[in-house]
C-alpha atoms as a PDB file:
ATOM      1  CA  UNK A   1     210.871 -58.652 128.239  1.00  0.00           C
ATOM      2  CA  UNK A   2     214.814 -57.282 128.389  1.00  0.00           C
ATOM      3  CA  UNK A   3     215.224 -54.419 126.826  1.00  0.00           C
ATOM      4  CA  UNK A   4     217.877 -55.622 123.945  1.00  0.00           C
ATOM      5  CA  UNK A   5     214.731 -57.920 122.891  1.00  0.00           C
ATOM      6  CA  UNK A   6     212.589 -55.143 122.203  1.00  0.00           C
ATOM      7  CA  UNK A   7     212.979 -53.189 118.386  1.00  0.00           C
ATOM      8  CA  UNK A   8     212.919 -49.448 120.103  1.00  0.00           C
ATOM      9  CA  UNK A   9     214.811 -47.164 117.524  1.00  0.00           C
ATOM     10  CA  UNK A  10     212.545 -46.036 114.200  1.00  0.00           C
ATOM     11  CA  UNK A  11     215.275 -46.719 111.660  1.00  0.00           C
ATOM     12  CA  UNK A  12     214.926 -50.222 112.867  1.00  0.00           C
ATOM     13  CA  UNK A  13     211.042 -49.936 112.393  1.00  0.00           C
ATOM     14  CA  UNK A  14     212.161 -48.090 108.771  1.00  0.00           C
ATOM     15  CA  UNK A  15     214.318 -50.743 107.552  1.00  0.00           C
ATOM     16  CA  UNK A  16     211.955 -53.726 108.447  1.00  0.00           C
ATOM     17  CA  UNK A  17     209.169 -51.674 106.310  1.00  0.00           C
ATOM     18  CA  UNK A  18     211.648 -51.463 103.522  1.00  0.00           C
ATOM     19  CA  UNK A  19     213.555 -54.473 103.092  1.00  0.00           C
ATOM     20  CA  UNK A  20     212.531 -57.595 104.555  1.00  0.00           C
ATOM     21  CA  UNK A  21     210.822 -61.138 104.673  1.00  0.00           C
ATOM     22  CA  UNK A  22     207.161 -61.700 105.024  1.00  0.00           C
ATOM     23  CA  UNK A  23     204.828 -64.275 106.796  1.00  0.00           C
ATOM     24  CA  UNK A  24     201.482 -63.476 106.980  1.00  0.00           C
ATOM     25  CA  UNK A  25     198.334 -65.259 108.675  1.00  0.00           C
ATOM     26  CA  UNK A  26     194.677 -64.121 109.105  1.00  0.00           C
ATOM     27  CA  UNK A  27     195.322 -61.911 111.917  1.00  0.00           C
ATOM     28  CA  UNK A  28     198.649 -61.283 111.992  1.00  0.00           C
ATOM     29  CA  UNK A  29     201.608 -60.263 109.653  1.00  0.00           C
ATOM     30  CA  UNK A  30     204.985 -60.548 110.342  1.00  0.00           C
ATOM     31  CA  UNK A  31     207.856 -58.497 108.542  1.00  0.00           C
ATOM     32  CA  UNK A  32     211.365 -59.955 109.440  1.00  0.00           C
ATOM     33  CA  UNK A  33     215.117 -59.501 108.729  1.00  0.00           C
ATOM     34  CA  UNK A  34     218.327 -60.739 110.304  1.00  0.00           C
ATOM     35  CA  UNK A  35     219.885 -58.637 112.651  1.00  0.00           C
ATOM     36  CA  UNK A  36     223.074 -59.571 112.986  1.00  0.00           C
ATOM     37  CA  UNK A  37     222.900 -60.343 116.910  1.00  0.00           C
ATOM     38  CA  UNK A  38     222.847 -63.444 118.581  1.00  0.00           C
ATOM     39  CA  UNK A  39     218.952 -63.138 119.781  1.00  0.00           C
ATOM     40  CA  UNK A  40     215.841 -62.442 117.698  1.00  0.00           C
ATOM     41  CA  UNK A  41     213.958 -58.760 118.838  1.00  0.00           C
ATOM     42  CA  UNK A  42     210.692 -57.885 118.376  1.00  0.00           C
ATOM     43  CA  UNK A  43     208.879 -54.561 117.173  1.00  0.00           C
ATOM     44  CA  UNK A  44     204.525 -54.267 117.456  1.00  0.00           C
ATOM     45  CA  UNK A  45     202.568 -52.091 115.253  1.00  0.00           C
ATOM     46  CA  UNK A  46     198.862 -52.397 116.485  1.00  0.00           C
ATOM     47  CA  UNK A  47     197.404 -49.477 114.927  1.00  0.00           C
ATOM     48  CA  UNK A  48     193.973 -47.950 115.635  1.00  0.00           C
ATOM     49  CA  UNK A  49     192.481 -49.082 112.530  1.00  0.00           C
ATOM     50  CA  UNK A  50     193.098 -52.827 114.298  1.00  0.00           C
ATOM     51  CA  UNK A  51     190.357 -51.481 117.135  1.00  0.00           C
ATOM     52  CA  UNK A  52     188.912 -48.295 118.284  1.00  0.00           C
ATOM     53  CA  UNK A  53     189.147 -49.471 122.139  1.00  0.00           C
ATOM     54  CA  UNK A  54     192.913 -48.975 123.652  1.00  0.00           C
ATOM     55  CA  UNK A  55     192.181 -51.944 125.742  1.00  0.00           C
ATOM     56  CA  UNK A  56     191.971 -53.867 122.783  1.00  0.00           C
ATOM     57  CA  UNK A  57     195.341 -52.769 121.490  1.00  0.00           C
ATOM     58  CA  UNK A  58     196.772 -53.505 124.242  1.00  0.00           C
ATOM     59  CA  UNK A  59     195.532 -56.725 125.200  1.00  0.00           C
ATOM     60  CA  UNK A  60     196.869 -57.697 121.601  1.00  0.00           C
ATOM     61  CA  UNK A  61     200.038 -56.332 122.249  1.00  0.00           C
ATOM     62  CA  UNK A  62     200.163 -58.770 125.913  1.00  0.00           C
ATOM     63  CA  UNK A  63     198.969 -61.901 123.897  1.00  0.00           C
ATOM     64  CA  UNK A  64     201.835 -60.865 120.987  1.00  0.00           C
ATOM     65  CA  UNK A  65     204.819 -60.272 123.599  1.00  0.00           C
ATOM     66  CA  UNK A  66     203.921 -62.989 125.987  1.00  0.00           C
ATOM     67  CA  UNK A  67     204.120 -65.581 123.038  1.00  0.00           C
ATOM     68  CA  UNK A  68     207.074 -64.340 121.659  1.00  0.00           C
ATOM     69  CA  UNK A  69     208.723 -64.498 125.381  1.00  0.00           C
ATOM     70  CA  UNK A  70     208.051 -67.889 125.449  1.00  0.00           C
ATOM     71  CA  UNK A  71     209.406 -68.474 121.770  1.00  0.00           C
ATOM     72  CA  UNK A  72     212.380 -66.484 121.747  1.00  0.00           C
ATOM     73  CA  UNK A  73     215.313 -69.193 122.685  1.00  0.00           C
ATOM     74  CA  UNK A  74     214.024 -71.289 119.513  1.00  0.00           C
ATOM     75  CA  UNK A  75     213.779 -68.240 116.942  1.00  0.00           C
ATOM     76  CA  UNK A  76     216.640 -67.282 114.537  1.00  0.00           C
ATOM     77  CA  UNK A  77     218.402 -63.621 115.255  1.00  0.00           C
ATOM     78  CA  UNK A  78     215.385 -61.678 113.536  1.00  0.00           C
ATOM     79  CA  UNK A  79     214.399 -58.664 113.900  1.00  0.00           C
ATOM     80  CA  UNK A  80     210.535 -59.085 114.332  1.00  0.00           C
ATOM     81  CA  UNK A  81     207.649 -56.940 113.504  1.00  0.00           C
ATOM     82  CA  UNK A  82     204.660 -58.168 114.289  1.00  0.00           C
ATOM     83  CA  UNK A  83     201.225 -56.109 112.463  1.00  0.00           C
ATOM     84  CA  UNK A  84     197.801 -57.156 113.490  1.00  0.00           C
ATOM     85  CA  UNK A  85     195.367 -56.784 111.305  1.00  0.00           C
ATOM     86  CA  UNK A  86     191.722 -55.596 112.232  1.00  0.00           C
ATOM     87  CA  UNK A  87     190.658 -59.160 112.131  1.00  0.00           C
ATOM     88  CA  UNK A  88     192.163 -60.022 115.431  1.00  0.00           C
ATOM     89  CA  UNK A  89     189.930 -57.602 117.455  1.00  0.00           C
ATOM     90  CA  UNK A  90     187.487 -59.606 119.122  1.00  0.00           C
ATOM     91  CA  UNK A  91     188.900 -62.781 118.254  1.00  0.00           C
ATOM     92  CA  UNK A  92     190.036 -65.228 121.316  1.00  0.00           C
ATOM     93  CA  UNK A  93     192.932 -65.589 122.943  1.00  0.00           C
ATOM     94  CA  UNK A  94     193.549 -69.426 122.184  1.00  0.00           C
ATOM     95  CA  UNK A  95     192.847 -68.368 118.347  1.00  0.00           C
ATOM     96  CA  UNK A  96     195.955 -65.553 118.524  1.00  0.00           C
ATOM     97  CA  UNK A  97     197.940 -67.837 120.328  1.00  0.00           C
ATOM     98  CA  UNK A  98     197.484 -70.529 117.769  1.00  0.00           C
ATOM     99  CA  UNK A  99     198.143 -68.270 114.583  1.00  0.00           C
ATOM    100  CA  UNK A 100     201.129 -66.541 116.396  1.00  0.00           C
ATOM    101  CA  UNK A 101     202.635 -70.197 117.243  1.00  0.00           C
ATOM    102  CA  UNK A 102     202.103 -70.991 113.720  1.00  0.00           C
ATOM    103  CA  UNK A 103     204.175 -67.917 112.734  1.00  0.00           C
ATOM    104  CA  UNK A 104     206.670 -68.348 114.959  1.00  0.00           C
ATOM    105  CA  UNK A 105     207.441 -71.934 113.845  1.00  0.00           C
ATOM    106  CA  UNK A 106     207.276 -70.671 110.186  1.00  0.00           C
ATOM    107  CA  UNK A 107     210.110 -68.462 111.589  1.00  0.00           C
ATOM    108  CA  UNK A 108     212.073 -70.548 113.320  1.00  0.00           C
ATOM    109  CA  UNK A 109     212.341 -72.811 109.809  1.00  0.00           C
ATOM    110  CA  UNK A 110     214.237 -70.330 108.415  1.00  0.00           C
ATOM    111  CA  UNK A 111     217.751 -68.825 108.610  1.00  0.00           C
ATOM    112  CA  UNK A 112     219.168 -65.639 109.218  1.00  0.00           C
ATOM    113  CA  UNK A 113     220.726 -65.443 105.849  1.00  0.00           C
ATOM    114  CA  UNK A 114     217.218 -65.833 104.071  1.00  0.00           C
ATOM    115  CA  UNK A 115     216.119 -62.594 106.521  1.00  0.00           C
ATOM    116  CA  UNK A 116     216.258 -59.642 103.565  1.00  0.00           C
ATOM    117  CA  UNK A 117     213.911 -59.523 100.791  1.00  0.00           C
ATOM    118  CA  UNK A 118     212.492 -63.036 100.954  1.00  0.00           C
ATOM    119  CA  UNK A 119     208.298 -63.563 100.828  1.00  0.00           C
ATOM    120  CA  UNK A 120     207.336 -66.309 102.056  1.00  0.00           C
ATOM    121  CA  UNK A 121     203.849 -66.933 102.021  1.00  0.00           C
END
């Protein structure tokens, strides 16, 4: 994934925690808020509370970026922060994909103005 589609600074991190949108499924969350750019960027917070085992974590985090790689040209410019919850340890593949497809087009229904402060549930 380019770097310019990847949330890297924490006052970006900060200001999605703050003031932004929110989708939420059973094993993810999603906090979002327009950016301002032309392209949407994403941010992952897969804390060890999600699952003891790194390999876990990280095989979240593939499953999380590789959908939203394949999503991005559709999505509004968001910034994205996607939160898994401890649910999705354990849970397969095709049931991650599905949820996160089902986020993203819950996304992509929206527009960058509604980005700040909105809940959307």
């Amino acid at each position: 994934m380019p770097r310019v589609a990847r949330l890297r600074r924490s006052a970006d991190f900060l200001a999605l925690r703050q003031t932004s949108g929110r989708l939420g499924g059973r094993c993810f969350s999603v906090r979002y808020r327009a950016n301002g750019l032309s392209l949407a960027r994403l941010g992952l917070a897969v804390s060890r509370r999600v699952s003891k085992r790194a390999v876990e974590r990280n095989r979240l985090k593939r499953l999380v970026r590789e959908s939203f790689r394949r999503e991005r040209a559709l999505l509004p410019a968001f910034d994205i922060l996607v939160i898994a919850q401890a649910t999705a340890a354990g849970q397969p593949g095709d049931v991650l994909a599905g949820e996160l497809q089902t986020l993203w087009r819950r996304l992509a229904a929206l527009k960058p103005s509604e980005g700040a402060g909105t809940i959307v549930r």
